[in-house]
N, C-alpha and C. Protein backbone atom coordinates (compact mmCIF):
# COMPACT_ATOMS: atom_id res chain seq x y z
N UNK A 1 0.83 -1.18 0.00
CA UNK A 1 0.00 0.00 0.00
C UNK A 1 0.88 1.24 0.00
N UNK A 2 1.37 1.88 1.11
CA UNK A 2 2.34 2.82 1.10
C UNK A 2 1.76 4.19 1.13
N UNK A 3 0.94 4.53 0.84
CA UNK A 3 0.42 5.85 0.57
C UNK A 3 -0.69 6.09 2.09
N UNK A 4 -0.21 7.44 2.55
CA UNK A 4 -0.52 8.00 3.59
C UNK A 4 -1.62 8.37 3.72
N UNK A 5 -2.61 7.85 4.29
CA UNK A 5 -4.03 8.71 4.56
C UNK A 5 -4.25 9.29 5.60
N UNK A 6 -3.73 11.06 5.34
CA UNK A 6 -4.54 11.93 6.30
C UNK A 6 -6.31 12.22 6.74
N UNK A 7 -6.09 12.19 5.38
CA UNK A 7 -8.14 13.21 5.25
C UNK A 7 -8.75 12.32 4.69
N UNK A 8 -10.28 12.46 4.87
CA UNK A 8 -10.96 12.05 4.24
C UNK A 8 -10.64 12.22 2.79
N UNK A 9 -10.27 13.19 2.18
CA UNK A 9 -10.16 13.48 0.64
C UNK A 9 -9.10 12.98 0.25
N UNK A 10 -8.06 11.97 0.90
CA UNK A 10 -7.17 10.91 0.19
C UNK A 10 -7.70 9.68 -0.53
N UNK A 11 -8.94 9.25 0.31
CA UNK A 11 -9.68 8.11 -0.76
C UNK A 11 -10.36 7.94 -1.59
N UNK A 12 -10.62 7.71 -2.81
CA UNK A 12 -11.39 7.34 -3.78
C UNK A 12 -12.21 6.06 -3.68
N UNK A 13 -13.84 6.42 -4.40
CA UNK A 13 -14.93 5.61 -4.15
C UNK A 13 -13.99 3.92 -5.55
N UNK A 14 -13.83 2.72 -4.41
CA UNK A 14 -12.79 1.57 -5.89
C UNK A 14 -11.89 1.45 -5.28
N UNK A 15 -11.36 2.07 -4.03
CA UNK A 15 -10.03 1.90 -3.95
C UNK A 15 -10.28 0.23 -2.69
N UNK A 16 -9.17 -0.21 -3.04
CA UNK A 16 -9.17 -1.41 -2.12
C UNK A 16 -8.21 -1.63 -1.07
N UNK A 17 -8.29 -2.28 -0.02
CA UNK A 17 -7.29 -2.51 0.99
C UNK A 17 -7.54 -3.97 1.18
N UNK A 18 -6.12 -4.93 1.34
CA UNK A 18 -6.28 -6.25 1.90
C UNK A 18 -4.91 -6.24 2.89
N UNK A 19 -5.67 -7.05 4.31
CA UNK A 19 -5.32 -6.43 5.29
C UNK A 19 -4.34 -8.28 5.63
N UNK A 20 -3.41 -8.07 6.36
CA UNK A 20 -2.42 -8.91 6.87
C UNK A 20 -3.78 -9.91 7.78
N UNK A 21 -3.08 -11.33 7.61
CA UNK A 21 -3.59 -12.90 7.88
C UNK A 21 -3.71 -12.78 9.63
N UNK A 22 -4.78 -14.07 10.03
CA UNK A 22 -4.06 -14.16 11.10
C UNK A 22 -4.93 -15.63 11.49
N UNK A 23 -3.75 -16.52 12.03
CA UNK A 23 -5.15 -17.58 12.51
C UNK A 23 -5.90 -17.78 13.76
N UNK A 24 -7.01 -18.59 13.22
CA UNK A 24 -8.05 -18.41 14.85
C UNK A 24 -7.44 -19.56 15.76
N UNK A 25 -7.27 -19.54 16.66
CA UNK A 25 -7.29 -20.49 17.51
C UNK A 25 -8.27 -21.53 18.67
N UNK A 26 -7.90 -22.41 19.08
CA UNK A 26 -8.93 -22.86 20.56
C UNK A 26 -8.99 -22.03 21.52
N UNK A 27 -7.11 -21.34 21.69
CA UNK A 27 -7.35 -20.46 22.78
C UNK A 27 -8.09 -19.04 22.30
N UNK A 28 -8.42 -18.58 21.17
CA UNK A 28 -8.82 -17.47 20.93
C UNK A 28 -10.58 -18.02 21.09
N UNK A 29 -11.53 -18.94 20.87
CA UNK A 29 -12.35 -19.43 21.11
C UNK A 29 -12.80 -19.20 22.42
N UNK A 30 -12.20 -20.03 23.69
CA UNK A 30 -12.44 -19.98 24.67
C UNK A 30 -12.01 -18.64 25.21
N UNK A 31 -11.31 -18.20 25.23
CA UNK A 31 -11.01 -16.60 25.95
C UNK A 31 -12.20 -15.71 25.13
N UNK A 32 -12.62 -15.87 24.16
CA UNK A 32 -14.03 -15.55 23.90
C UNK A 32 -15.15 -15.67 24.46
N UNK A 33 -15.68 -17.09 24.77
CA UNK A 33 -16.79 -17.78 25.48
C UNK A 33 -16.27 -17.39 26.52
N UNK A 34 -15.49 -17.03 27.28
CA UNK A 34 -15.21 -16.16 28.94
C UNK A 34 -15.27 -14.89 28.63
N UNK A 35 -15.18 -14.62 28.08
CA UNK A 35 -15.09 -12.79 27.81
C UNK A 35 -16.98 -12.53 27.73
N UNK A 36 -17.73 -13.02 26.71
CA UNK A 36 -18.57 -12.94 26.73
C UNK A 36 -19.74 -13.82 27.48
N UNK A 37 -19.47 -14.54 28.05
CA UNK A 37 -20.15 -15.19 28.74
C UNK A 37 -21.01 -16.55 27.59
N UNK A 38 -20.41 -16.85 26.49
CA UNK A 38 -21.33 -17.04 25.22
C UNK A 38 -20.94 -18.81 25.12
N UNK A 39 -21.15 -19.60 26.19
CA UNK A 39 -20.47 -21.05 26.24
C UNK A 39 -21.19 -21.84 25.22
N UNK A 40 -21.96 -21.63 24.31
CA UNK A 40 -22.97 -22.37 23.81
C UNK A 40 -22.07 -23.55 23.13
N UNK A 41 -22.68 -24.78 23.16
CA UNK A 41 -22.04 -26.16 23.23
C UNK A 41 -20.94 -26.16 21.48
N UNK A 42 -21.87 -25.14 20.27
CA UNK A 42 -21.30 -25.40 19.19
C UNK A 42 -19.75 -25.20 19.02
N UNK A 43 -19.45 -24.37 20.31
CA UNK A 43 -17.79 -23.26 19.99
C UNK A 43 -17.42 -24.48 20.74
N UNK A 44 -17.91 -24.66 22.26
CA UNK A 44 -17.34 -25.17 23.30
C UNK A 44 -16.83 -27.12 23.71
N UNK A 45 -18.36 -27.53 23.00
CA UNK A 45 -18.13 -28.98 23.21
C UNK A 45 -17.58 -29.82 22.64
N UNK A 46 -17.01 -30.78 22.12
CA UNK A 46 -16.59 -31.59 20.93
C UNK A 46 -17.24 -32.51 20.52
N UNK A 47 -17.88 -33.02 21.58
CA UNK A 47 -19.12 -34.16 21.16
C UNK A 47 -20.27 -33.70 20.78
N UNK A 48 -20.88 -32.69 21.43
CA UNK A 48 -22.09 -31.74 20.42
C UNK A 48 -21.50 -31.62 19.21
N UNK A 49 -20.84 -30.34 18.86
CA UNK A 49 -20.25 -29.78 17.80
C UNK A 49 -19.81 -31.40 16.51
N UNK A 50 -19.68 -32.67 17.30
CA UNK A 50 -19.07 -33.40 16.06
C UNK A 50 -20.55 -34.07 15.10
N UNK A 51 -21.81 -33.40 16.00
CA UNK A 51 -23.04 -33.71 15.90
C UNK A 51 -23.61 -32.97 15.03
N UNK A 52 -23.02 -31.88 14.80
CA UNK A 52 -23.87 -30.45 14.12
C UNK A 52 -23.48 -30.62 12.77
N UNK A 53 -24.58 -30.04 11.74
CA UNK A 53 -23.60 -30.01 10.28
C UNK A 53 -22.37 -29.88 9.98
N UNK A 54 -21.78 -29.13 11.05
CA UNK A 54 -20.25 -28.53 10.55
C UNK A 54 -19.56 -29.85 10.81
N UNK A 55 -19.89 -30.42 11.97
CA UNK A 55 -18.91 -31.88 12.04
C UNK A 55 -17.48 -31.26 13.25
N UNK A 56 -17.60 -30.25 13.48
CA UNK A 56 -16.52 -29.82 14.78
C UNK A 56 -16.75 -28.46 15.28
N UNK A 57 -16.37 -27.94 16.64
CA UNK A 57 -16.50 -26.56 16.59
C UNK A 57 -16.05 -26.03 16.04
N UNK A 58 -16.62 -24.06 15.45
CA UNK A 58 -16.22 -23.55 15.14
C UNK A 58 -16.25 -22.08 16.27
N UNK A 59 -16.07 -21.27 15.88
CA UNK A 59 -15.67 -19.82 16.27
C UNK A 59 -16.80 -19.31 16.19
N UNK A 60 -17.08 -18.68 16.86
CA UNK A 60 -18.40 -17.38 17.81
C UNK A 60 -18.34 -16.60 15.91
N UNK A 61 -19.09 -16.50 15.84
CA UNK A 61 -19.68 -15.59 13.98
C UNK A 61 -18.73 -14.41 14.85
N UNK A 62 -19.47 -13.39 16.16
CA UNK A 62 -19.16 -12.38 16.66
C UNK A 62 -17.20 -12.07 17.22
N UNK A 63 -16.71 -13.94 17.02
CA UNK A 63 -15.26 -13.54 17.13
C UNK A 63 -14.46 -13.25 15.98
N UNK A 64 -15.45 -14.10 14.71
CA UNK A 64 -14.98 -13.49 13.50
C UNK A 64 -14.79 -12.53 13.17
N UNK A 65 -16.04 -11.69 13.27
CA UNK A 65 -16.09 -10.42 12.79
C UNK A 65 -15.30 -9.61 13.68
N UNK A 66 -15.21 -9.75 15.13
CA UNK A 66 -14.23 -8.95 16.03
C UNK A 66 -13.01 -8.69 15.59
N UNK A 67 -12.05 -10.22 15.21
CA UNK A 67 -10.99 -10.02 14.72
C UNK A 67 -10.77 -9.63 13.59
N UNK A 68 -11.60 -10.33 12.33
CA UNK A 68 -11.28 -9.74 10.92
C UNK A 68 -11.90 -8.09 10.84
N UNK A 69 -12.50 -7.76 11.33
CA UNK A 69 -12.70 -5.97 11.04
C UNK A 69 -11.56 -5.52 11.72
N UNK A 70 -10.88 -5.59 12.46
CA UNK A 70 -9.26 -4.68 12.92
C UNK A 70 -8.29 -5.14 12.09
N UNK A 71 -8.01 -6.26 11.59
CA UNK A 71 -6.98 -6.81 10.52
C UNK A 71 -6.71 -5.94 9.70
N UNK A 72 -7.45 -4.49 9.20
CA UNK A 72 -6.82 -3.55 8.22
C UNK A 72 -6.13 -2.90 9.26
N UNK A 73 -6.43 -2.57 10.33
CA UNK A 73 -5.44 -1.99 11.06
C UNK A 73 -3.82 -2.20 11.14
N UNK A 74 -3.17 -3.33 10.92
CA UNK A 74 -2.24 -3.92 10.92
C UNK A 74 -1.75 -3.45 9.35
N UNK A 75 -2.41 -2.69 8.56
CA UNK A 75 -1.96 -2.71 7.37
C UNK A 75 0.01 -1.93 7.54
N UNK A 76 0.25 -1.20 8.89
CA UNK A 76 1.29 -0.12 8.93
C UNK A 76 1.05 0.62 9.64
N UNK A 77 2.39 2.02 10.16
CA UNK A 77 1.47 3.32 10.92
C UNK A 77 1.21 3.80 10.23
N UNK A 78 1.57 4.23 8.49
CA UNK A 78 0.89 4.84 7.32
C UNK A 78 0.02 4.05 6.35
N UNK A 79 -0.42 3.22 6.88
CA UNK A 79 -0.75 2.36 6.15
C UNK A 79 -2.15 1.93 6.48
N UNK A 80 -2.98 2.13 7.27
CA UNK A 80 -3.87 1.81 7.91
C UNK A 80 -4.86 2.22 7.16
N UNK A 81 -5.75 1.42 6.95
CA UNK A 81 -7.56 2.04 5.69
C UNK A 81 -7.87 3.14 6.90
N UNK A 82 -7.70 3.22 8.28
CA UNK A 82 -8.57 4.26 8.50
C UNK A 82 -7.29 6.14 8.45
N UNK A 83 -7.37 6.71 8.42
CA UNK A 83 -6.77 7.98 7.87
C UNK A 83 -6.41 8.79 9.69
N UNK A 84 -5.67 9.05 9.48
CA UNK A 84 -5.15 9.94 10.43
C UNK A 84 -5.58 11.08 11.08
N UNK A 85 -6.98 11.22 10.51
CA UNK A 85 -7.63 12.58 11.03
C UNK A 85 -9.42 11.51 11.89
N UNK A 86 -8.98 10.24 11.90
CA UNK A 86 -10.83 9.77 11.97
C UNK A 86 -10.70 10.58 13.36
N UNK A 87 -11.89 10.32 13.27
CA UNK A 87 -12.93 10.93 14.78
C UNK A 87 -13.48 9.52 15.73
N UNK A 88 -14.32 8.80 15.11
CA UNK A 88 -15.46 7.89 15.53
C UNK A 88 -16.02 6.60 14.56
N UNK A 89 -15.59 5.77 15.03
CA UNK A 89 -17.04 4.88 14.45
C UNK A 89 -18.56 5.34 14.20
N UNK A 90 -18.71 5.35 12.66
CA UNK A 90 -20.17 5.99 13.30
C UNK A 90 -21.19 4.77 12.46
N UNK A 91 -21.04 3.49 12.49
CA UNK A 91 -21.67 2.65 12.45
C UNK A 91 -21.33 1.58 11.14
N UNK A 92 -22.28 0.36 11.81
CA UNK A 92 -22.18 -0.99 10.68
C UNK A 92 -23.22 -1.22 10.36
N UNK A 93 -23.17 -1.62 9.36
CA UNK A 93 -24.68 -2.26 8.57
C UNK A 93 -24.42 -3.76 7.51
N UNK A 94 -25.56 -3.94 7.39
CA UNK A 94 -25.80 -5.47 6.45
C UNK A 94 -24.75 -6.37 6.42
N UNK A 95 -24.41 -6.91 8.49
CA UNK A 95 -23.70 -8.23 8.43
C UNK A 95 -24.12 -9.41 8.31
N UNK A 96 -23.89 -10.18 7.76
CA UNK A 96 -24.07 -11.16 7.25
C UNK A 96 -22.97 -12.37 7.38
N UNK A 97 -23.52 -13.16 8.32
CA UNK A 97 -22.66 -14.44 8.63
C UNK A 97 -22.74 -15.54 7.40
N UNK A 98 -21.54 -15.54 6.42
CA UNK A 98 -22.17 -16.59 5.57
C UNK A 98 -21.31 -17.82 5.33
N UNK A 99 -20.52 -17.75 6.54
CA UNK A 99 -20.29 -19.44 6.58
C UNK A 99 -19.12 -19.52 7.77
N UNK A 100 -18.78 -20.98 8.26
CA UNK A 100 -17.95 -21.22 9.32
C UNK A 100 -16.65 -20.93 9.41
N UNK A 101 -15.86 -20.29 10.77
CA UNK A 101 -14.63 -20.32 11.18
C UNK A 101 -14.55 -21.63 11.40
N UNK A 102 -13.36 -22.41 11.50
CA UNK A 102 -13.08 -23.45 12.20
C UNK A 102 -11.86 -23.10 12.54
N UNK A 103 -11.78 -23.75 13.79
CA UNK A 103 -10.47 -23.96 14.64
C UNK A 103 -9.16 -24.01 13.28
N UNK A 104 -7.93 -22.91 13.29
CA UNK A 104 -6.73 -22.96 12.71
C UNK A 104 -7.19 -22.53 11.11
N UNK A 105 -7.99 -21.56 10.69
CA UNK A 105 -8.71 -20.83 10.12
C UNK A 105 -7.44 -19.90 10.00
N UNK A 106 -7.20 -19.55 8.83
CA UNK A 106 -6.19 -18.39 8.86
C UNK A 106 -7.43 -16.89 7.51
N UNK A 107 -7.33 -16.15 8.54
CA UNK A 107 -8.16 -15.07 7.77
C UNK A 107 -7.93 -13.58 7.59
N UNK A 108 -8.27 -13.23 6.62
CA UNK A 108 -7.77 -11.61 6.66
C UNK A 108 -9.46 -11.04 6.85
N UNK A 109 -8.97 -9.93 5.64
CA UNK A 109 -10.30 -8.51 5.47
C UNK A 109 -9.74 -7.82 4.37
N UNK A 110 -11.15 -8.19 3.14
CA UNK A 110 -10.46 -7.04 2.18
C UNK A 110 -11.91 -6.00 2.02
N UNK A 111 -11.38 -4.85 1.95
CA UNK A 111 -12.05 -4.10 2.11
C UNK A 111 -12.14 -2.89 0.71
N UNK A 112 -12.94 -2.19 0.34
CA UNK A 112 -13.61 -1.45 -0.80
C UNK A 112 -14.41 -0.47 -0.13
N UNK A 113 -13.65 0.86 -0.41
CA UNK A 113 -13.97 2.27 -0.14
C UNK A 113 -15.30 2.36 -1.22
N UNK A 114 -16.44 2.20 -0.72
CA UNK A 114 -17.85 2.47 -1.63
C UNK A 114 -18.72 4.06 -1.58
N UNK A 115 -18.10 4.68 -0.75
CA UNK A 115 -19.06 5.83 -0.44
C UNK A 115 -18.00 6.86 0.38
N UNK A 116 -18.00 8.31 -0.31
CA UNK A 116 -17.78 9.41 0.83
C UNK A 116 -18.54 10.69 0.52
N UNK A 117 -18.77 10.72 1.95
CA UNK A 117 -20.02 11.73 1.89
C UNK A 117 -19.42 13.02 2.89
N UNK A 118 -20.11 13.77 2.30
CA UNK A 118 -19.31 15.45 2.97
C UNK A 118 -20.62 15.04 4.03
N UNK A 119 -20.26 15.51 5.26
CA UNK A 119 -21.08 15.65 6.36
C UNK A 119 -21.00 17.08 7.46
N UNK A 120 -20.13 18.49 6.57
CA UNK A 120 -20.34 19.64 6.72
C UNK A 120 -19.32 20.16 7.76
N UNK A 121 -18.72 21.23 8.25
CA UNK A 121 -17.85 21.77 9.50
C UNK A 121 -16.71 20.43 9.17
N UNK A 122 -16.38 20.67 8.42
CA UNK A 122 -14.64 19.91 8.29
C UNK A 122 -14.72 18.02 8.48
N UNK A 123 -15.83 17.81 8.25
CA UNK A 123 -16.03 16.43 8.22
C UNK A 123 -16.43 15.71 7.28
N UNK A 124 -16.54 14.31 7.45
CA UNK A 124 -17.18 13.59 6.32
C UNK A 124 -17.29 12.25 7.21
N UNK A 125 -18.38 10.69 5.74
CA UNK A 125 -18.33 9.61 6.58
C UNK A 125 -17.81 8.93 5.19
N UNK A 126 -17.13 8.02 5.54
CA UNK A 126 -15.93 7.20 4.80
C UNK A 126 -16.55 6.04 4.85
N UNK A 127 -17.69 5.19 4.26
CA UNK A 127 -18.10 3.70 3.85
C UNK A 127 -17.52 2.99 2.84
N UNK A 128 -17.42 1.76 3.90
CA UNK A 128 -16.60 0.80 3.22
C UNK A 128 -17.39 -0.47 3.23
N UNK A 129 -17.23 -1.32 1.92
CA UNK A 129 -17.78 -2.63 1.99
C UNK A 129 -16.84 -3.38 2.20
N UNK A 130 -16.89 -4.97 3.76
CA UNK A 130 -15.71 -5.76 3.76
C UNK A 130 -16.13 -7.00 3.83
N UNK A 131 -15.28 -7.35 3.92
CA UNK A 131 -15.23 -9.18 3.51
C UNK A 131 -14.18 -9.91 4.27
N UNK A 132 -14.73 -11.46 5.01
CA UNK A 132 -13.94 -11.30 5.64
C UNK A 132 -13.65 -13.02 5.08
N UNK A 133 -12.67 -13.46 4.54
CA UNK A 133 -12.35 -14.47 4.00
C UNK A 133 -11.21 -15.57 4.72
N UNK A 134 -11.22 -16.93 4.89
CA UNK A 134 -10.25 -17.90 4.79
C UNK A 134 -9.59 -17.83 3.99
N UNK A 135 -8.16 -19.20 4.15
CA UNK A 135 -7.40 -19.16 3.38
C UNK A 135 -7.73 -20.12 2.55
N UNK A 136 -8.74 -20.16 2.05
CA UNK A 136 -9.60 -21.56 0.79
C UNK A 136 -9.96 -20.74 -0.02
N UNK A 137 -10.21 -19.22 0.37
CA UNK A 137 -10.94 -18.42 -0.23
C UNK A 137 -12.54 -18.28 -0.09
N UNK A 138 -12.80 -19.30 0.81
CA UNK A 138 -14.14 -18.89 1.54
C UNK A 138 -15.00 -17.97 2.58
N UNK A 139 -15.70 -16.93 1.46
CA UNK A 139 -16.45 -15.78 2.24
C UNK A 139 -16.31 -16.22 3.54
N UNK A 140 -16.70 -15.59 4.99
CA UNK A 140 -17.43 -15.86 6.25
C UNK A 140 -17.90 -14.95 6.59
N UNK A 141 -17.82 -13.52 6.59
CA UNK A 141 -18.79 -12.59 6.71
C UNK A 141 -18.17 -11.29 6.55
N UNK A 142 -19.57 -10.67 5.63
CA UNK A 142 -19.69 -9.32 5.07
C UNK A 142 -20.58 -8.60 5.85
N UNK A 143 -20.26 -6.95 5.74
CA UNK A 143 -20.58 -5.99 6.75
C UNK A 143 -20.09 -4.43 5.99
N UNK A 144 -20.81 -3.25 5.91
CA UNK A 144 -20.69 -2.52 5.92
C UNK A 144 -20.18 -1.88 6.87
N UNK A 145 -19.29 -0.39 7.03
CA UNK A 145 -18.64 -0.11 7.81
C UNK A 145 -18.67 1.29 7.46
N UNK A 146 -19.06 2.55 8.42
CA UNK A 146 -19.38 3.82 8.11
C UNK A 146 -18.02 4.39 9.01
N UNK A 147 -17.16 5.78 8.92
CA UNK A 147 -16.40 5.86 9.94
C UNK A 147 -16.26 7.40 9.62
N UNK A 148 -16.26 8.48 10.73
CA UNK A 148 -16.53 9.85 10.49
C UNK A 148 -15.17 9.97 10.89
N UNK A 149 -14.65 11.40 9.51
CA UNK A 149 -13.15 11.46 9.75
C UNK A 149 -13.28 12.76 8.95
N UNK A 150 -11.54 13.36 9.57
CA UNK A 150 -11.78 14.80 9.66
C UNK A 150 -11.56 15.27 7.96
N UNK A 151 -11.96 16.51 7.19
CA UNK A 151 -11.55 16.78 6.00
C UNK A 151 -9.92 17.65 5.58
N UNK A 152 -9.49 17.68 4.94
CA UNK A 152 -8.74 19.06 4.46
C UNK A 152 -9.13 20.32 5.09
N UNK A 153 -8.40 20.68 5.87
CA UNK A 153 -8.33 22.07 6.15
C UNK A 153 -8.16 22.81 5.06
């Protein structure tokens, strides 16, 4: 990537980011189901889970998306999809879980700048469509991503 994003007005609506790997683990599983309180037998059990369609546990949908939406972060300190002036999260839309983590899952996030909108007094909101893929190349979940960040002075 290489190129520095201060302002909102560094990105163009096409531009793409694919963000550095990382794999899921058992221990990233369970320090999940404790974090959230979320033990349900599919993440947790092995004899349920070898019962379920998938045939083994997999990963919380909600640890997916936890980890693969920060994975652009890792892109660099200049390097990062979000720009050096953001402000705030200012929201997600149309996630969509569309298929399983499994245990040793190695996954990124590629992401597509779809929308910037002037939002007035030196601001704007920066939407992005992402994707959050294995290393098979299998989708697991898509999500819109809105993020308010500062303009050109």
């Amino acid at each position: 990537m290489g190129k520095e994003y201060e302002y909102l007005d560094d990105y163009t609506v096409g531009e793409k980011f694919v963000s550095p790997a990382r794999t899921i683990t058992e221990t990233d599983i369970v320090l999940f189901a404790g974090l959230t309180g979320d033990w349900h037998p599919l993440h947790t059990d092995v004899e349920y889970a070898a019962k379920t369609p998938f045939k083994e546990r997999i990963a919380h949908g909600m640890l997916t998306l936890s980890v693969g939406m920060v994975l652009p972060f890792r892109l660099g300190p200049y390097s990062s999809f979000l720009p050096r002036s953001f402000i705030a999260f200012y929201g997600m839309e149309s996630v969509r879980f569309t298929g399983p983590t499994k245990i040793g899952d190695t996954i990124h996030c590629e992401v597509e700048v779809t929308e910037i909108a002037d939002k007035g007094a030196g601001k704007g909101v920066l939407t992005t469509q992402s994707r959050i893929v294995n290393q098979r190349g299998e989708l697991l979940v898509t999500y819109v991503i809105k993020v308010l960040c500062g303009k050109r002075p």
